[in-house]
Every structure is written in C-alpha cells, then in structure tokens.
N, C-alpha and C. Protein backbone atom coordinates (compact mmCIF):
# COMPACT_ATOMS: atom_id res chain seq x y z
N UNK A 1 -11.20 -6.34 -16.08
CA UNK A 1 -10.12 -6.02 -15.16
C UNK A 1 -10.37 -4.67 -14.48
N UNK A 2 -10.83 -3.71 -14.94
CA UNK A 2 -11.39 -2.12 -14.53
C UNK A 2 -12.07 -2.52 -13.51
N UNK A 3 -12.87 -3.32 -13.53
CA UNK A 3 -13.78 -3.29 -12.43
C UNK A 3 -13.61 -3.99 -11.36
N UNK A 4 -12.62 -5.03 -11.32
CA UNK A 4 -11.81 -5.58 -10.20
C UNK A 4 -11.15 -4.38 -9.86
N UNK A 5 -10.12 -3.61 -9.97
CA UNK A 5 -9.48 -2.61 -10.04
C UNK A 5 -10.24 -1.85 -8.88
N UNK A 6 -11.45 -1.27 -9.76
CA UNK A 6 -12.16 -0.56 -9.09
C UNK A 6 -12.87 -0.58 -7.61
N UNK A 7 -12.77 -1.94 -7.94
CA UNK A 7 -13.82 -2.50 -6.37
C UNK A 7 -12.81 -2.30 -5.44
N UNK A 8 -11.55 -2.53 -5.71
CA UNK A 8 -10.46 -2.71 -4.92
C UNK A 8 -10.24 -1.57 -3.97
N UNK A 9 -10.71 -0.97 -4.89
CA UNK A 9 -10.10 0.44 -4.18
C UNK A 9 -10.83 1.24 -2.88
N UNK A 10 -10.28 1.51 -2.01
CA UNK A 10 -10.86 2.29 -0.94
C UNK A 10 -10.47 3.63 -0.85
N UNK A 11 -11.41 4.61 -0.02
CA UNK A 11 -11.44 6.06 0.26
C UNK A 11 -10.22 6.32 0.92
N UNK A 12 -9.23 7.29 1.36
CA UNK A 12 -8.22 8.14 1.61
C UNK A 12 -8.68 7.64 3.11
N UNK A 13 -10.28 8.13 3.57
CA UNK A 13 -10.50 7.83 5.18
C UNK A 13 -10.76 6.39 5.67
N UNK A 14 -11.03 5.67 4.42
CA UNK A 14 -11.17 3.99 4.78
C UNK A 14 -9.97 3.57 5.57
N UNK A 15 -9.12 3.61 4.27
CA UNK A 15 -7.55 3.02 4.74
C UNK A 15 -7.07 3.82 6.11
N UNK A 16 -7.02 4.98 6.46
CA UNK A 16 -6.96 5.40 7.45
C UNK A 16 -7.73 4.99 8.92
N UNK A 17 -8.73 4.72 8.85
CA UNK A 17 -9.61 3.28 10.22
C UNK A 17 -9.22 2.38 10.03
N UNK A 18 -8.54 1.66 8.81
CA UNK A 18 -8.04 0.42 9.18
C UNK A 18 -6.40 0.39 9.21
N UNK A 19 -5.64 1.22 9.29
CA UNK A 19 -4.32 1.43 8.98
C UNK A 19 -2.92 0.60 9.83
N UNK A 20 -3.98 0.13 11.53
CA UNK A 20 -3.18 -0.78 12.30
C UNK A 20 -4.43 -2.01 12.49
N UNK A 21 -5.23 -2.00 11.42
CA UNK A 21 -6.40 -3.69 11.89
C UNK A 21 -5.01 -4.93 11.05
N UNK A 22 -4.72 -5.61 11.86
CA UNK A 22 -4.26 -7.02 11.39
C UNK A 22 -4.48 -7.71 10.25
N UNK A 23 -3.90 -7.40 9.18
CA UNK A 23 -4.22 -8.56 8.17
C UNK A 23 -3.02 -8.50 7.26
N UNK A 24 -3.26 -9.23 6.29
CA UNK A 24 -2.05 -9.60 5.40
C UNK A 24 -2.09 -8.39 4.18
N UNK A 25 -1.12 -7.83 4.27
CA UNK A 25 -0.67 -6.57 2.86
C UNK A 25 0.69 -7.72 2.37
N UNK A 26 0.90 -6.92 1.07
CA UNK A 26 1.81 -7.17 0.33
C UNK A 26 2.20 -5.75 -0.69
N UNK A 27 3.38 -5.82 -0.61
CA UNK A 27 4.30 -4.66 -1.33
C UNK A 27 4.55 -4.91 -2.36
N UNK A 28 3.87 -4.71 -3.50
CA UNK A 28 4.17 -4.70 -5.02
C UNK A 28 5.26 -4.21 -5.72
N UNK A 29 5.86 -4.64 -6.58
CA UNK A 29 6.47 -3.97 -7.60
C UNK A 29 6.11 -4.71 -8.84
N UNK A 30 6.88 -4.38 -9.90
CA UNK A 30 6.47 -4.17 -11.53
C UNK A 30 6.16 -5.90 -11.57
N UNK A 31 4.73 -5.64 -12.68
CA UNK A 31 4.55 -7.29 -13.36
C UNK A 31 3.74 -8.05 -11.62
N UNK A 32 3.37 -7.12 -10.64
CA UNK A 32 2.44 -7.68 -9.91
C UNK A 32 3.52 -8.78 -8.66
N UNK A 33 4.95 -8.52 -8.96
CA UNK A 33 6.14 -9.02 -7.67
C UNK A 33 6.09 -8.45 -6.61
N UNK A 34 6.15 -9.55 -5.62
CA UNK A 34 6.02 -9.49 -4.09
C UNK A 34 7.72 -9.11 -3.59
N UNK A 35 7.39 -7.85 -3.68
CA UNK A 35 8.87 -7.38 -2.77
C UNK A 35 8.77 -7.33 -1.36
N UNK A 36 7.70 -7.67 -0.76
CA UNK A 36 7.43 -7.82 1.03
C UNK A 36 6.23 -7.57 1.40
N UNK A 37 5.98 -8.06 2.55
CA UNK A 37 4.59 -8.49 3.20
C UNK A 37 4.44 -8.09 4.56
N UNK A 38 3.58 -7.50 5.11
CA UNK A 38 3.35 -7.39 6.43
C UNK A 38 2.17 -7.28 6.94
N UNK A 39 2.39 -7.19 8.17
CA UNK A 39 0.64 -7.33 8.88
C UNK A 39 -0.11 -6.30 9.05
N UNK A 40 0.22 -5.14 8.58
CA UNK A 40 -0.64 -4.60 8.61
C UNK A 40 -0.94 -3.11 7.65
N UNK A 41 -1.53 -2.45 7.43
CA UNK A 41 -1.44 -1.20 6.37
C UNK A 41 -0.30 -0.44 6.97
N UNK A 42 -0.31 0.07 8.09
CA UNK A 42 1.08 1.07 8.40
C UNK A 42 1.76 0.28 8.38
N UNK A 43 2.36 -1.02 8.70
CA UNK A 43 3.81 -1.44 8.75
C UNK A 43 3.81 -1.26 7.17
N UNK A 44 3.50 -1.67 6.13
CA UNK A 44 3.31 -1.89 4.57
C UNK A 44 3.67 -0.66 3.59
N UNK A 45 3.03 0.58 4.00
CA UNK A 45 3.43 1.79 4.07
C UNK A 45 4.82 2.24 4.68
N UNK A 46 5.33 1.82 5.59
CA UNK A 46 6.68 2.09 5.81
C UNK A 46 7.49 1.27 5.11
N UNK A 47 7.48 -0.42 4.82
CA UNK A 47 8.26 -1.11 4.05
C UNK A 47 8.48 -0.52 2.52
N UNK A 48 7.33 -0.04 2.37
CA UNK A 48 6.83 0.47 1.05
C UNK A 48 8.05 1.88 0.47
N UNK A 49 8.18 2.49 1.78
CA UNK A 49 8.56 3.83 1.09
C UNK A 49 10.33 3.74 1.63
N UNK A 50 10.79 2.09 2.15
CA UNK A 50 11.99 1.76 2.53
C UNK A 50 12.51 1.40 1.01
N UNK A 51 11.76 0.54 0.63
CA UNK A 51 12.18 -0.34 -0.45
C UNK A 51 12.08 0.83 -1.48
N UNK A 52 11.39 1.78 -1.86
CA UNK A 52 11.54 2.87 -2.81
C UNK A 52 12.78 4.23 -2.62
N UNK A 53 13.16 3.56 -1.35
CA UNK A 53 14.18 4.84 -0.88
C UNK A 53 15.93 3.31 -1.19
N UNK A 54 15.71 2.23 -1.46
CA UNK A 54 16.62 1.70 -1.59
C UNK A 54 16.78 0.99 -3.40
N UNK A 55 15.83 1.93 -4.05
CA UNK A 55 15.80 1.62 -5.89
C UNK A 55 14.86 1.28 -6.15
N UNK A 56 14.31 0.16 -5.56
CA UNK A 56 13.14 -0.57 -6.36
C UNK A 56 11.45 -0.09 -6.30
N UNK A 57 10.82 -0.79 -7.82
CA UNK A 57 10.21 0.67 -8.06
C UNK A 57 8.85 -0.26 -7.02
N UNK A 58 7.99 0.66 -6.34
CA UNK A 58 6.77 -0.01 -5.81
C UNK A 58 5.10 0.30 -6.51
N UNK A 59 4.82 -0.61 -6.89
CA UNK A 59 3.64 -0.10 -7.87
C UNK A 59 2.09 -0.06 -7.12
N UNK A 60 2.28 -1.14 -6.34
CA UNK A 60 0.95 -0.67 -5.10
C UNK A 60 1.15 -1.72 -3.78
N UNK A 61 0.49 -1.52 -2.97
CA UNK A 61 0.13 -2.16 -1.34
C UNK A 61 -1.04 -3.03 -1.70
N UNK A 62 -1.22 -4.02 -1.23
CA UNK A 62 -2.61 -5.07 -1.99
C UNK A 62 -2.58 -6.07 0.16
N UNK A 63 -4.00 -5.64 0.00
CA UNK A 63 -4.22 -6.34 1.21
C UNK A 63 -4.95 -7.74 0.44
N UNK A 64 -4.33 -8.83 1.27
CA UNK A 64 -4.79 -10.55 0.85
C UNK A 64 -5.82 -10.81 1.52
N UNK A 65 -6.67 -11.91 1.53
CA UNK A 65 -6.38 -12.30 0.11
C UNK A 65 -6.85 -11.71 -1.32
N UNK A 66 -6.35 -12.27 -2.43
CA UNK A 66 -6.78 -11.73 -4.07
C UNK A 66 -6.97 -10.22 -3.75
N UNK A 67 -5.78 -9.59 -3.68
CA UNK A 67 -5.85 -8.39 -3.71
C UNK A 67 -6.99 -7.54 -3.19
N UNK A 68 -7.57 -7.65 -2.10
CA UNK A 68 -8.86 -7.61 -1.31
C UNK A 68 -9.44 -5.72 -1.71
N UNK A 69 -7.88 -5.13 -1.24
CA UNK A 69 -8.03 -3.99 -1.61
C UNK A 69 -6.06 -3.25 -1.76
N UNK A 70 -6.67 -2.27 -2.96
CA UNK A 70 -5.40 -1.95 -3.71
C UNK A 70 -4.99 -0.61 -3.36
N UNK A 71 -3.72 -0.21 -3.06
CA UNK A 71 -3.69 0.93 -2.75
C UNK A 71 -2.01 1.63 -3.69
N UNK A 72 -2.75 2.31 -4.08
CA UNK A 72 -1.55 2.81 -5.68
C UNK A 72 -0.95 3.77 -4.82
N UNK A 73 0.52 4.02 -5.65
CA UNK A 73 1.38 5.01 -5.06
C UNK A 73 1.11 6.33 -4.78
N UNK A 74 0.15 6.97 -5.59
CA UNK A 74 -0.45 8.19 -5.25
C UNK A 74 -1.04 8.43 -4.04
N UNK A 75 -2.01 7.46 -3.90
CA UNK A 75 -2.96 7.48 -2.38
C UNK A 75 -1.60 7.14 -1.64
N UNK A 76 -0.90 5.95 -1.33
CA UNK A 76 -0.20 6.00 -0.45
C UNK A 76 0.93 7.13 0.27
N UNK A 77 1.03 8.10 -0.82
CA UNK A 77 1.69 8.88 -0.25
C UNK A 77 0.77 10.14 0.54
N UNK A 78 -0.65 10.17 -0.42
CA UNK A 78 -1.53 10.44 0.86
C UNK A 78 -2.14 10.04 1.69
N UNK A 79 -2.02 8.36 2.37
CA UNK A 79 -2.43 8.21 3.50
C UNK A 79 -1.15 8.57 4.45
N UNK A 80 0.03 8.28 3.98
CA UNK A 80 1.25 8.41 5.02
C UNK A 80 1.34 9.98 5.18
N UNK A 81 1.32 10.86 4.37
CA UNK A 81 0.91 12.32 4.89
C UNK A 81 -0.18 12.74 6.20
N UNK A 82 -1.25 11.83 5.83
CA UNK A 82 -2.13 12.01 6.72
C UNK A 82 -1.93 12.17 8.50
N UNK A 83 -1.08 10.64 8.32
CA UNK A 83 -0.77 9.98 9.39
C UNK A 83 0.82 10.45 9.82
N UNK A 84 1.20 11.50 9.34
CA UNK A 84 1.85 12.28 10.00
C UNK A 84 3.25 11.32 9.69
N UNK A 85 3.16 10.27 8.35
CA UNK A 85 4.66 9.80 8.40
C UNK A 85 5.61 10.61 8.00
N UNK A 86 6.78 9.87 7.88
CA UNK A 86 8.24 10.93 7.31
C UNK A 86 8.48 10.19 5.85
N UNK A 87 7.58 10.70 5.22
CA UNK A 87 7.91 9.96 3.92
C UNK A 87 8.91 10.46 3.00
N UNK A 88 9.98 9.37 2.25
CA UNK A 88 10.54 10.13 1.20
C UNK A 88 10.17 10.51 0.02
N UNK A 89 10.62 11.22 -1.20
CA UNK A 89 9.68 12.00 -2.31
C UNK A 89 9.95 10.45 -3.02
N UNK A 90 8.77 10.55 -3.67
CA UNK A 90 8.81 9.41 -5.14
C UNK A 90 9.74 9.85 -6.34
C-alpha cells in the first residue's frame, strides 16, 4: 500500500501546471468517502476547503481514475497558498 501511496503523489509544482487541466478529482473524507467531485484540481481545492469550513473532515483530493494521484491536506493547503487562494485554517 506505501508504494501505491507513494506513486500517487506529486510535487507542490506538478499539481500547480495542472491545477485547471480537465479531469476527474474527488474530495475525500474518512474510510476513503466521496464527499464531492469535480473537474478539475482548483475547482476540488475550493470544494475541499467549503466542505471543511461546513464540519466535515477532508482527508485528501484523488484525481480518477484509481486514485491516479493523491493530494493530502497538508500539500493542499500549500498548493491553494500558492495560487493565491483565500483559504480557511484547518
């Protein structure tokens, strides 16, 4: 499982070149549940830090298919820094 994990994962500047390319994300929460989906890394990132500003907990962003690539709450709050969002605190 580490090494699925691992592969998954992309650089701080990856996700940032692909942040408006078209594809399918999904908004995680606990036990691997689909709390919402969108098309693309920034829309996903904003659903992301809606649904954490309204209780529920978000455990990562997973672009489809099979979780192609994983993006945990830590990085996400530094790609949305990057990109100059208005994020709320975790």
């Amino acid at each position: 499982m580490q090494d699925l994990i691992s592969s998954a994962r992309r650089s701080d500047d990856h996700l940032l070149a692909i942040i408006d390319q078209t594809s399918d994300w999904t908004v995680n929460g606990r036990a691997g549940c689909v709390l919402g989906s969108s098309r693309s890394l920034r829309d996903a990132l904003r659903s992301a830090f809606v649904l954490e500003a309204a209780g529920f907990h978000v455990f990562a962003i997973c672009q489809q298919p099979r979780d192609a690539i994983i993006v945990f709450r830590e990085q996400m709050g530094r790609v949305a820094e990057a990109k100059a969002f208005l994020i709320p605190a975790f």
